[in-house]
Protein backbone atom coordinates (compact mmCIF):
# COMPACT_ATOMS: atom_id res chain seq x y z
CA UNK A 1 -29.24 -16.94 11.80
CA UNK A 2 -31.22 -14.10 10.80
CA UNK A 3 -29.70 -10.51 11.73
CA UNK A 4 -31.28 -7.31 11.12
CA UNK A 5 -29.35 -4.37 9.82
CA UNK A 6 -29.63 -0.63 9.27
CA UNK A 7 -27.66 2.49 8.41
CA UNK A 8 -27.75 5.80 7.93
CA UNK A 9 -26.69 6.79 4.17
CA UNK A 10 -23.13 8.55 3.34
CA UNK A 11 -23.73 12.57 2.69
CA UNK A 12 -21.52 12.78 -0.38
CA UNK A 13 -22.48 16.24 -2.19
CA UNK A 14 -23.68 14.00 -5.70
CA UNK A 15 -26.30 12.59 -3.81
CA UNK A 16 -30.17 13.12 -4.33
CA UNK A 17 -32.10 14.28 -1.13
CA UNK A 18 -34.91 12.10 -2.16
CA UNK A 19 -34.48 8.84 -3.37
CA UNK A 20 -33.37 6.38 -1.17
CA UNK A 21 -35.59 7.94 1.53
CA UNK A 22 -38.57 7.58 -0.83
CA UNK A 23 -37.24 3.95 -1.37
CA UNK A 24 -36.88 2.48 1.74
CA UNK A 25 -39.32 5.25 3.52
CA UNK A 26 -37.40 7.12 5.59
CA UNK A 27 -37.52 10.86 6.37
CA UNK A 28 -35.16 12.67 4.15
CA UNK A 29 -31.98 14.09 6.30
CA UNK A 30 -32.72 17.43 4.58
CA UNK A 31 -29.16 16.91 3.35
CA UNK A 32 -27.91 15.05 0.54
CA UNK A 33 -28.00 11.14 0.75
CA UNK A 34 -25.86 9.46 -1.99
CA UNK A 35 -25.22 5.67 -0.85
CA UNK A 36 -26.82 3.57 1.76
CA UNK A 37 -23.96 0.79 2.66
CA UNK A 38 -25.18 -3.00 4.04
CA UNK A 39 -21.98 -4.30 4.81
CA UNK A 40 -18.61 -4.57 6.99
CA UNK A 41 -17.15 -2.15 5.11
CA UNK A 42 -14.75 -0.15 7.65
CA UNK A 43 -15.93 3.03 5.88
CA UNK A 44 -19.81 2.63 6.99
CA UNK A 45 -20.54 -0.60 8.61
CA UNK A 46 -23.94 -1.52 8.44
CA UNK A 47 -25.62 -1.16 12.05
CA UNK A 48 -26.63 -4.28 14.30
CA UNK A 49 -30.73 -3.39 15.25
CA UNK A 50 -30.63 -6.03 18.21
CA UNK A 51 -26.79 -6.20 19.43
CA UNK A 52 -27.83 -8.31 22.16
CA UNK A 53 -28.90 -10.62 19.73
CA UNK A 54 -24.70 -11.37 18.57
CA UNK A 55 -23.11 -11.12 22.25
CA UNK A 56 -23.17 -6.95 21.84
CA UNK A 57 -21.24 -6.15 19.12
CA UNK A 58 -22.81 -3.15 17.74
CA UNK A 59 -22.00 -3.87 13.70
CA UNK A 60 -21.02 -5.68 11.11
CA UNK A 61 -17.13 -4.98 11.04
CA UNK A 62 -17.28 -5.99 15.15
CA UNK A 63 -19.27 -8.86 15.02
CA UNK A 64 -17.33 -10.44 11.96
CA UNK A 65 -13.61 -9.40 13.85
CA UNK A 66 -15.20 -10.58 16.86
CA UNK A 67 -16.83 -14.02 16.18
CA UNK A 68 -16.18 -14.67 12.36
CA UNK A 69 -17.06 -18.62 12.76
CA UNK A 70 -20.49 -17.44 13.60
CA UNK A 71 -20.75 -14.35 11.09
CA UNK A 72 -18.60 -16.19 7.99
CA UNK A 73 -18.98 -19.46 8.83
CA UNK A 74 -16.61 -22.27 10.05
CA UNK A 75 -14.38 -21.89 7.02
CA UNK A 76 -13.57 -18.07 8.00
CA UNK A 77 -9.80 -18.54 8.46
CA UNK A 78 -7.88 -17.35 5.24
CA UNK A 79 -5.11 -19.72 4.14
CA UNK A 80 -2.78 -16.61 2.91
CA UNK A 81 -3.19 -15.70 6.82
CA UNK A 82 -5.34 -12.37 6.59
CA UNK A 83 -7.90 -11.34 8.49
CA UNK A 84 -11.45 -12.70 8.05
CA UNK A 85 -13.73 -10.75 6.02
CA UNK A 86 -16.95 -10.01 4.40
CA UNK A 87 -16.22 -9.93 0.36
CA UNK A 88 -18.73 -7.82 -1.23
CA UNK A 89 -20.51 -4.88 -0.34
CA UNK A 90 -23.90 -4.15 -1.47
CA UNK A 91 -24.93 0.04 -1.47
CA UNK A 92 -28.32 1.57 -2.42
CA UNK A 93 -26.77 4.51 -4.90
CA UNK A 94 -28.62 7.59 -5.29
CA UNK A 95 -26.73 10.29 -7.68
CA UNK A 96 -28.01 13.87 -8.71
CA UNK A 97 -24.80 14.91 -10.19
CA UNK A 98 -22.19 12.73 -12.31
CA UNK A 99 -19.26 10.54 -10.05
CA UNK A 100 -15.55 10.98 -10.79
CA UNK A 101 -14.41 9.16 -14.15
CA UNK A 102 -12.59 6.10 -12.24
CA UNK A 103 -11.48 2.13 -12.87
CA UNK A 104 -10.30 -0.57 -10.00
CA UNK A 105 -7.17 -2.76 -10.25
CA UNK A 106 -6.71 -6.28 -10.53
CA UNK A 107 -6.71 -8.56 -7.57
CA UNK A 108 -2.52 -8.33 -8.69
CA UNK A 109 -2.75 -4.87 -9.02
CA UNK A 110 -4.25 -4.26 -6.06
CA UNK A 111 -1.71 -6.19 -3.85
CA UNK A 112 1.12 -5.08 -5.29
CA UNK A 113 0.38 -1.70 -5.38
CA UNK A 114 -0.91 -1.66 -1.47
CA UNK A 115 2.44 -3.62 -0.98
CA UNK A 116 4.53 -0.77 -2.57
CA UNK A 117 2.95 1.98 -1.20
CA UNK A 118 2.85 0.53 2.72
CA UNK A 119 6.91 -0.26 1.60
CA UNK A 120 6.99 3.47 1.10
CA UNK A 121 5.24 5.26 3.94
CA UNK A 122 2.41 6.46 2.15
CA UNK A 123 0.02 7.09 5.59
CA UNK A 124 -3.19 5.00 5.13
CA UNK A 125 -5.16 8.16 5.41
CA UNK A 126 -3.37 10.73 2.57
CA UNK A 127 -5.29 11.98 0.05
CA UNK A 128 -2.46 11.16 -2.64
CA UNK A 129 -2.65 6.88 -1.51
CA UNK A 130 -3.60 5.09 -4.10
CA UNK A 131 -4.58 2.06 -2.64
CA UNK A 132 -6.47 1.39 0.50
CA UNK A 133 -6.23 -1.96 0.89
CA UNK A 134 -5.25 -5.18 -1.08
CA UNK A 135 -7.95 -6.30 -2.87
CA UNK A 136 -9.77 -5.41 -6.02
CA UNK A 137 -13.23 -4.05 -6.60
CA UNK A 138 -15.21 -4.70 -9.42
CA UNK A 139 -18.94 -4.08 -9.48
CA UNK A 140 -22.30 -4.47 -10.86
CA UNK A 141 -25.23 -2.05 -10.52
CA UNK A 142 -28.97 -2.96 -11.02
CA UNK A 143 -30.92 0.36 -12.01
CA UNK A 144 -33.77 0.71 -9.78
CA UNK A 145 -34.89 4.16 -11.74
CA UNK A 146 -36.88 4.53 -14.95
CA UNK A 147 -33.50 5.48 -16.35
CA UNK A 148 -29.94 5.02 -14.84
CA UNK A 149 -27.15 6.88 -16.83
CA UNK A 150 -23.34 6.14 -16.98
CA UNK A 151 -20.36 5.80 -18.59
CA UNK A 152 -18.79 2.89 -19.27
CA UNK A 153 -16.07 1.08 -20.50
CA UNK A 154 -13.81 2.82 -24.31
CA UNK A 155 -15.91 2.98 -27.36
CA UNK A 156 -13.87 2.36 -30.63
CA UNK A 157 -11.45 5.55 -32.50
CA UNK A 158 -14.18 5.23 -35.23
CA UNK A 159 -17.28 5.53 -32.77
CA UNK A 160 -15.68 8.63 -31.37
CA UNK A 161 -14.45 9.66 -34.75
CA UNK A 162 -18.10 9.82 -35.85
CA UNK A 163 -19.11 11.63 -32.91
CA UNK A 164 -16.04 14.60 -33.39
CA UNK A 165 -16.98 14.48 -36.75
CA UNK A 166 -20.71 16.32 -35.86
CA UNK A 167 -18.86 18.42 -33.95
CA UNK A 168 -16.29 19.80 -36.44
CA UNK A 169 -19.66 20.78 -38.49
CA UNK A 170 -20.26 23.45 -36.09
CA UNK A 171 -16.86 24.71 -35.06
CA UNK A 172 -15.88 28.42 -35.46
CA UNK A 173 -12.94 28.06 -37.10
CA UNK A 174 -14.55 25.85 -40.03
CA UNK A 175 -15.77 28.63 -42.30
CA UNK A 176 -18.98 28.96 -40.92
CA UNK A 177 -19.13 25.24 -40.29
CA UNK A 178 -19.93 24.21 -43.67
CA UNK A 179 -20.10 20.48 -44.16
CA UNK A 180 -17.65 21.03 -47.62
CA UNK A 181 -14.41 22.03 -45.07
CA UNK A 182 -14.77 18.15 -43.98
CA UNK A 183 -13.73 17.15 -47.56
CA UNK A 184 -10.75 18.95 -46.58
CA UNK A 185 -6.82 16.84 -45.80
CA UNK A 186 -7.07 15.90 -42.37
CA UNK A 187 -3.75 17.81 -41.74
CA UNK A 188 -5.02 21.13 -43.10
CA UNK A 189 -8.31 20.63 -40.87
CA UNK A 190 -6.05 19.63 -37.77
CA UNK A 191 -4.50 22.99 -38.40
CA UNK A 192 -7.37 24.81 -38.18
CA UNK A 193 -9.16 23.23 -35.12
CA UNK A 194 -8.64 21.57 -31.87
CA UNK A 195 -11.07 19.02 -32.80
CA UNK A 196 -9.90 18.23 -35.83
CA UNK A 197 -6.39 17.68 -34.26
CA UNK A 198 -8.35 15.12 -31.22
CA UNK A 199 -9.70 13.39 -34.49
CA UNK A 200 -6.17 13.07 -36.38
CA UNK A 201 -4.83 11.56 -33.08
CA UNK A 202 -7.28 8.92 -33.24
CA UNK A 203 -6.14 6.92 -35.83
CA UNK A 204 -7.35 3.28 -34.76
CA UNK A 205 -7.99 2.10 -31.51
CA UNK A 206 -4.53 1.39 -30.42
CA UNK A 207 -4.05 5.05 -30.39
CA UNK A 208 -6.57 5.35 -27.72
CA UNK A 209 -3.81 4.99 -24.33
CA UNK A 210 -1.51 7.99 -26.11
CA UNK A 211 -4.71 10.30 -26.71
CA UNK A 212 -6.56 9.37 -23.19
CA UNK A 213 -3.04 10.18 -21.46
CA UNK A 214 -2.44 13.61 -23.56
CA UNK A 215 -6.23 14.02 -22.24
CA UNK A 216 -5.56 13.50 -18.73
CA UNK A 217 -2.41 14.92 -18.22
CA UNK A 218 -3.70 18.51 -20.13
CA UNK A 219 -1.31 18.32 -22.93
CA UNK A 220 -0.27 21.01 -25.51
CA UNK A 221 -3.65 22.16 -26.70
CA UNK A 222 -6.04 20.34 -24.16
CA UNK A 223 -7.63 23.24 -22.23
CA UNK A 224 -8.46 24.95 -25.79
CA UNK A 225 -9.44 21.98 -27.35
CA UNK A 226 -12.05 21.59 -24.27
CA UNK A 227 -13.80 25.11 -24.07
CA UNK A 228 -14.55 23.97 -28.65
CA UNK A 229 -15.58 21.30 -27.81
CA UNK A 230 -17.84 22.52 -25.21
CA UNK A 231 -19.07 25.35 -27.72
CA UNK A 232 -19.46 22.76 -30.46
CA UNK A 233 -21.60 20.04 -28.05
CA UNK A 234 -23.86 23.01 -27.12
CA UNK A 235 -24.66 24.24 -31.09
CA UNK A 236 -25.04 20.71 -31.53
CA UNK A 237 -27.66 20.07 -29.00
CA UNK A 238 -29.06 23.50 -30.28
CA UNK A 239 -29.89 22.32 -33.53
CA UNK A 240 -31.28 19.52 -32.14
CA UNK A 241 -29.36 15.97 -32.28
CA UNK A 242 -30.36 14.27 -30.03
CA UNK A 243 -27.13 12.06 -29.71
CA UNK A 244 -26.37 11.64 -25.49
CA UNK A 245 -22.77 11.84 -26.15
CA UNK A 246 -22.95 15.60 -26.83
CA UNK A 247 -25.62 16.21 -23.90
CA UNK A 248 -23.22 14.88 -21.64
CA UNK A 249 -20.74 16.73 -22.89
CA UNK A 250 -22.89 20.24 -22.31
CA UNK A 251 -23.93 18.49 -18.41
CA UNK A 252 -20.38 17.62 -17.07
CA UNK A 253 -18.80 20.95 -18.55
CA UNK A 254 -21.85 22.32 -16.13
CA UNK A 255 -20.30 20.62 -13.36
CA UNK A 256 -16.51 20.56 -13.82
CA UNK A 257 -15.97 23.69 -15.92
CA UNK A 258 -12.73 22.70 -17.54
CA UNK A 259 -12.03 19.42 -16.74
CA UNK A 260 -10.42 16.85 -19.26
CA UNK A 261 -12.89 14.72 -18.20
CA UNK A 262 -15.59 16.48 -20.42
CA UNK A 263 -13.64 15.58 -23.52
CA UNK A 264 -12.85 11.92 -22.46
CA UNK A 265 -16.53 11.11 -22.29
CA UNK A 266 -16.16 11.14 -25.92
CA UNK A 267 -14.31 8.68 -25.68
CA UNK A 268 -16.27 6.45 -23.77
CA UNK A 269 -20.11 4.49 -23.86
CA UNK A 270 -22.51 6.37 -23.08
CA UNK A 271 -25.08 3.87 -21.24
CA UNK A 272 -28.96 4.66 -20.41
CA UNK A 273 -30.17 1.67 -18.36
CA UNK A 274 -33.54 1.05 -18.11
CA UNK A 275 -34.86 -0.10 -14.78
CA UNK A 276 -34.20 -3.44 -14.18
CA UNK A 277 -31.06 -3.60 -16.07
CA UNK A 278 -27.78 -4.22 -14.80
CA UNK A 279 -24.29 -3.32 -15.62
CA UNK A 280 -21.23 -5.33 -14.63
CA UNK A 281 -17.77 -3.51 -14.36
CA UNK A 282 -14.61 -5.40 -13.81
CA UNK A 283 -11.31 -4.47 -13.56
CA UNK A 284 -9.84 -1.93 -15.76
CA UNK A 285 -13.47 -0.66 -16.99
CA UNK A 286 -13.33 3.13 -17.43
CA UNK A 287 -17.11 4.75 -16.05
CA UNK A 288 -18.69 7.15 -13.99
CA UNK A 289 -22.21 7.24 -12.82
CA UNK A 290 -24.12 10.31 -13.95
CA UNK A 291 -27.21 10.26 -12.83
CA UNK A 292 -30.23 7.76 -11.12
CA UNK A 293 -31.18 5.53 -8.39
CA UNK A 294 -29.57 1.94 -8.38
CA UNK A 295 -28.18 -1.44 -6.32
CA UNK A 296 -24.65 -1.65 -6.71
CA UNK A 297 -22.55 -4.53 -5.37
CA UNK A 298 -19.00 -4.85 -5.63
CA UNK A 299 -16.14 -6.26 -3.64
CA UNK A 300 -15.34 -4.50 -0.66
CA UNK A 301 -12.43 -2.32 -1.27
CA UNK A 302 -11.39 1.50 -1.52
CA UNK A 303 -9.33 1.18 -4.53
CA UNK A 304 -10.36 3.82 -6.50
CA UNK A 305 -8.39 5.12 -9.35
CA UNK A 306 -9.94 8.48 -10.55
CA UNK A 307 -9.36 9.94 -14.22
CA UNK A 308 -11.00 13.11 -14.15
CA UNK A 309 -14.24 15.06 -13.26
CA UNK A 310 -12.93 15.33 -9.32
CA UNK A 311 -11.24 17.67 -7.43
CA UNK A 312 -9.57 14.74 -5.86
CA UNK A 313 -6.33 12.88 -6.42
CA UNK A 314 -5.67 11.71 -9.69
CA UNK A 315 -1.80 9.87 -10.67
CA UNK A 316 -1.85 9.48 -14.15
CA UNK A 317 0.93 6.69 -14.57
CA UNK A 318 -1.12 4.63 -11.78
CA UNK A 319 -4.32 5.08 -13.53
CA UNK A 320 -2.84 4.33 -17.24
CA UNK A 321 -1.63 0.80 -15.40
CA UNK A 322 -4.77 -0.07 -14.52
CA UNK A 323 -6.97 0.75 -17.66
CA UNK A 324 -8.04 -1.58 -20.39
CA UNK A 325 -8.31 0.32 -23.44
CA UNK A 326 -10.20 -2.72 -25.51
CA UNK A 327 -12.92 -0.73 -27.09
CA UNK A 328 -15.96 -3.62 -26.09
CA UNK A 329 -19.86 -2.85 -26.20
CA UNK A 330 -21.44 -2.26 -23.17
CA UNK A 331 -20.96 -4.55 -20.40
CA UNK A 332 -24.75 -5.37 -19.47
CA UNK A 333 -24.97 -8.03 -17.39
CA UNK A 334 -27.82 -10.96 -18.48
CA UNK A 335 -29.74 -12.12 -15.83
CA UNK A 336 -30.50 -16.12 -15.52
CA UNK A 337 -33.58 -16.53 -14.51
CA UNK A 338 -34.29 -18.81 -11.01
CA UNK A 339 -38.19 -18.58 -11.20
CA UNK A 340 -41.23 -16.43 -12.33
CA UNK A 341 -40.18 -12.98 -11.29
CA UNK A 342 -36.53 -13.95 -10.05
CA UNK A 343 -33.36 -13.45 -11.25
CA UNK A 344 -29.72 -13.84 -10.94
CA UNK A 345 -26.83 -11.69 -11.93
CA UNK A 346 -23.45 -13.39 -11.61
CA UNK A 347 -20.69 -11.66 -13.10
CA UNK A 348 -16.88 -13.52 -13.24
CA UNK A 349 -15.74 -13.31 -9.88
CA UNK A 350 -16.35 -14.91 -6.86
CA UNK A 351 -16.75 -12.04 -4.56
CA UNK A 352 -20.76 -11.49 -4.83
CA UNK A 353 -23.90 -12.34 -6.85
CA UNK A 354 -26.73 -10.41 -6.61
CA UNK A 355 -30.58 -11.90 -7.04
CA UNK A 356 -33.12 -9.56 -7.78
CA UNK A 357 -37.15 -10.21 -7.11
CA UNK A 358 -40.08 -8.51 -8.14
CA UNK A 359 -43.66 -9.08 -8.52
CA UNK A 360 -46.45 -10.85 -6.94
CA UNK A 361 -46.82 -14.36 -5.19
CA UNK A 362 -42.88 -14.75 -5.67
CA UNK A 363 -41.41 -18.04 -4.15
CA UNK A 364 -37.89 -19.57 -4.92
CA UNK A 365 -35.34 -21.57 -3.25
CA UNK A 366 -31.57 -20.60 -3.81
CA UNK A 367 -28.58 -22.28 -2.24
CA UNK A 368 -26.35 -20.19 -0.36
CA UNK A 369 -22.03 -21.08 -0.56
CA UNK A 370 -21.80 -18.14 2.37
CA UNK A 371 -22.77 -15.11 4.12
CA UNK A 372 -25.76 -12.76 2.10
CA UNK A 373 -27.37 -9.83 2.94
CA UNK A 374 -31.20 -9.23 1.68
CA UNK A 375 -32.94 -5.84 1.73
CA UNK A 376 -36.91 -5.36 1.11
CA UNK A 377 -37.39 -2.56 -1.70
CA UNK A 378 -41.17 -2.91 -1.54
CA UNK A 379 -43.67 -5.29 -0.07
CA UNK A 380 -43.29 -8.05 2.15
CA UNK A 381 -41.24 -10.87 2.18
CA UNK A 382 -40.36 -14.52 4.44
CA UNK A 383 -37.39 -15.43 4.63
CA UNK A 384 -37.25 -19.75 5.64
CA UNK A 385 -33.15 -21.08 6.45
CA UNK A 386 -32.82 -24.16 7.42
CA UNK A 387 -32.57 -23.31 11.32
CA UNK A 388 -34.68 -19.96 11.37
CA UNK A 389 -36.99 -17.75 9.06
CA UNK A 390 -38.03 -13.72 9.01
CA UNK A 391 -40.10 -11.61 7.75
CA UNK A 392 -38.80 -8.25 5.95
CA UNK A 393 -41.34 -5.58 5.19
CA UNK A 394 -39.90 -2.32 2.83
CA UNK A 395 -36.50 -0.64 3.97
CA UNK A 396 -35.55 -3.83 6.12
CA UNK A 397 -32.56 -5.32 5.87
CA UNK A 398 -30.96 -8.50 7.34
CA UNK A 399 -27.50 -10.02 7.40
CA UNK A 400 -27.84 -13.74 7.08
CA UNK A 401 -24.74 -16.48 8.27
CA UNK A 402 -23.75 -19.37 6.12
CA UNK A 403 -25.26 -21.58 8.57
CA UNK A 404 -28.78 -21.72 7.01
CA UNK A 405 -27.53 -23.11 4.04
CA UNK A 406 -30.22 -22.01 1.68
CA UNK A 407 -33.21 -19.36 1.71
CA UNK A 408 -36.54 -19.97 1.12
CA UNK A 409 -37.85 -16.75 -0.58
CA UNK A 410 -41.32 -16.07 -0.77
CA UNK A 411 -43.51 -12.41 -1.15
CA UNK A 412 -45.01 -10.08 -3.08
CA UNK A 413 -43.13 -6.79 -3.67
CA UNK A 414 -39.59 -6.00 -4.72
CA UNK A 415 -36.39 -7.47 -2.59
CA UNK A 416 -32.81 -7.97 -3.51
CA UNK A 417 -29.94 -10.15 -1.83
CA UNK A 418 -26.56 -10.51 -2.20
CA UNK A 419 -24.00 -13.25 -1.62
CA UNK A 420 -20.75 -14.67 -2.28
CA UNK A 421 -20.08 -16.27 -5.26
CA UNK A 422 -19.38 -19.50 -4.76
């Protein structure tokens, strides 16, 4: 079964006021639009277009709580006894200003801590809960502009070293910032600057928890040590190094004047995917989208930990719990390739996959193990199940039930579905 969806994208103030309208052609609210959801997510469920069509439920979140043998399939029933659900959640991401620096929790994590804080009274809608709901959230996002920047994931104490080193060239307190003072004890040049005394903390990467946490919680020193840095990141660009660690540094200080975050980013890999690439981010992952126009799919949850540029909640003992401070490169995600034009992205969970198509005269089969939502980016694509078929033309989107087994895909243009994993 074959179910056309819609929605109307979430009005976060981050968002461009151009992109996804000029993606899926729509008229532009006038207003910022920052994510379009296509899901059951309770926060946005994606819209029914023919309710008549599924007895009259009117979304995604009804139809699935109201007939999940039909909408999940005949295995919908969970064996630990919760409700039936949709696992992953696919969003069309549009951001003109950097996201809060934020991880997810393990499936454990997650559990426990929604467990604990339910035990405790914490009402579901404060603005200090930690946890939404039990389950975890990692994610993937497929850039869909020329360029999609983020952070992502700790970089090694030397990588950020190197980086702190360029900027104790050019702070004040360094005689002028002559390159000699460098040659100088690294106690005497702690003494002397801010930055210097970041770098001394650094010692190897397991000192990377202790410094991220004197960071976050604005230790002894922090709020100085940010306004040098700042100075020293804008000389730096100045003179003109063209290293994005210290650009960033000048754009988020921009935005969230002040904020440990600025100085974290340091700490953390600075990505600039090109379109067509994906990251994957699972559980513990450190990042923050900065900028660009993407597909993200993750497992629907609202577990959000944030760790700085937010005005919003942020509990430092929670969020050290959840990190993983293993410096690692950059978590793209390869694609495996299903035909001429077609890819897969499966990262190492079961909650989603995402397949990606783009080109001319496409045609593939893939297998579905449950429930998938596709969404035309450009073009014109047939959709073939084994008990119906559609067509979806650019900005259409259709939920699709287990029950047709398996999708015949052909088009020209650019379309992208998601599934379960399994």
């Amino acid at each position: 079964m074959f179910v056309g969806i819609t929605n109307t994208p979430r009005d976060y103030p981050w968002g461009s006021r151009t992109a996804i309208a000029e993606l899926v052609g729509t008229a532009p609210s006038g207003g910022p639009e920052a994510e379009l959801w296509l899901g059951a997510h309770p926060g946005s469920p994606a819209v029914i277009v023919d309710a008549a069509s599924v007895g009259g439920f009117a979304n995604l979140a009804e139809w699935i709580a109201g007939a999940p043998e039909v909408a999940l399939g005949a295995d919908a029933g969970s064996s630990d006894g919760a409700e039936p659900r949709l696992p992953f959640l696919m969003k069309v991401l549009a951001a003109a200003s950097p996201l809060s620096l934020q991880a997810h929790p393990t499936p454990e994590q997650a559990r426990a801590g929604f467990e604990r804080e339910n035990a405790a009274g914490v009402p579901a809608d404060a603005p200090f809960r930690n946890y939404k709901d039990a389950y975890p959230k990692p994610e993937l996002m497929l850039a869909l502009s020329d360029t999609f920047e983020a952070l992502c994931g700790f970089r090694s104490a030397e990588a950020t070293r190197a980086s702190l080193d360029a900027l104790l060239v050019v702070d004040a307190d360094l005689a002028g910032g002559a390159l000699a003072e460098l040659s100088m004890p690294e106690e005497a040049l702690a003494e002397l600057s801010p930055i210097a005394a970041l770098r001394a903390r650094l010692v190897s990467d397991a000192s990377l928890p202790t410094t991220f946490e004197w960071l976050i919680s604005r230790g002894d020193g922090v709020d100085v040590l940010i306004e040098r840095v700042v100075a020293a990141a804008e000389a730096v660009v100045a003179s003109g190094n063209t290293g994005l660690e210290f650009a960033t540094v000048t754009s988020l200080a921009t935005e969230y004047p002040g904020d440990p975050g600025i100085v974290i980013s340091l700490l953390i890999n600075r990505v600039s995917l090109s379109r067509g690439e994906v990251l994957y981010l699972p559980a513990g992952n450190i990042h923050a989208y900065l900028s660009g126009l993407g597909i993200e799919v993750m497992a629907s949850s609202d577990n959000v930990l944030r760790g700085g540029l937010t005005p919003k909640h942020v509990d430092v003992p929670e969020l050290l719990s959840v990190l993983d401070f293993t410096p690692l490169p950059v978590p793209y995600l390869p694609p495996v390739a299903l035909a001429e034009g077609v890819a897969e992205y499966r990262p190492d969970v079961p909650d989603f996959v995402l397949v990606h198509a783009e080109g001319e005269h496409l045609s593939v089969d893939y297998p579905l193990g449950g429930p998938a939502i596709a969404l035309c980016l450009s073009g014109s694509f047939t959709l073939v199940g084994v008990e119906s078929s559609v067509v979806v033309a650019r900005g259409e989107s259709v939920y699709v039930t287990p029950s047709e087994r398996a999708l015949t895909v052909s088009g020209s243009g650019e379309l992208v579905i998601a599934t379960t994993g399994k």
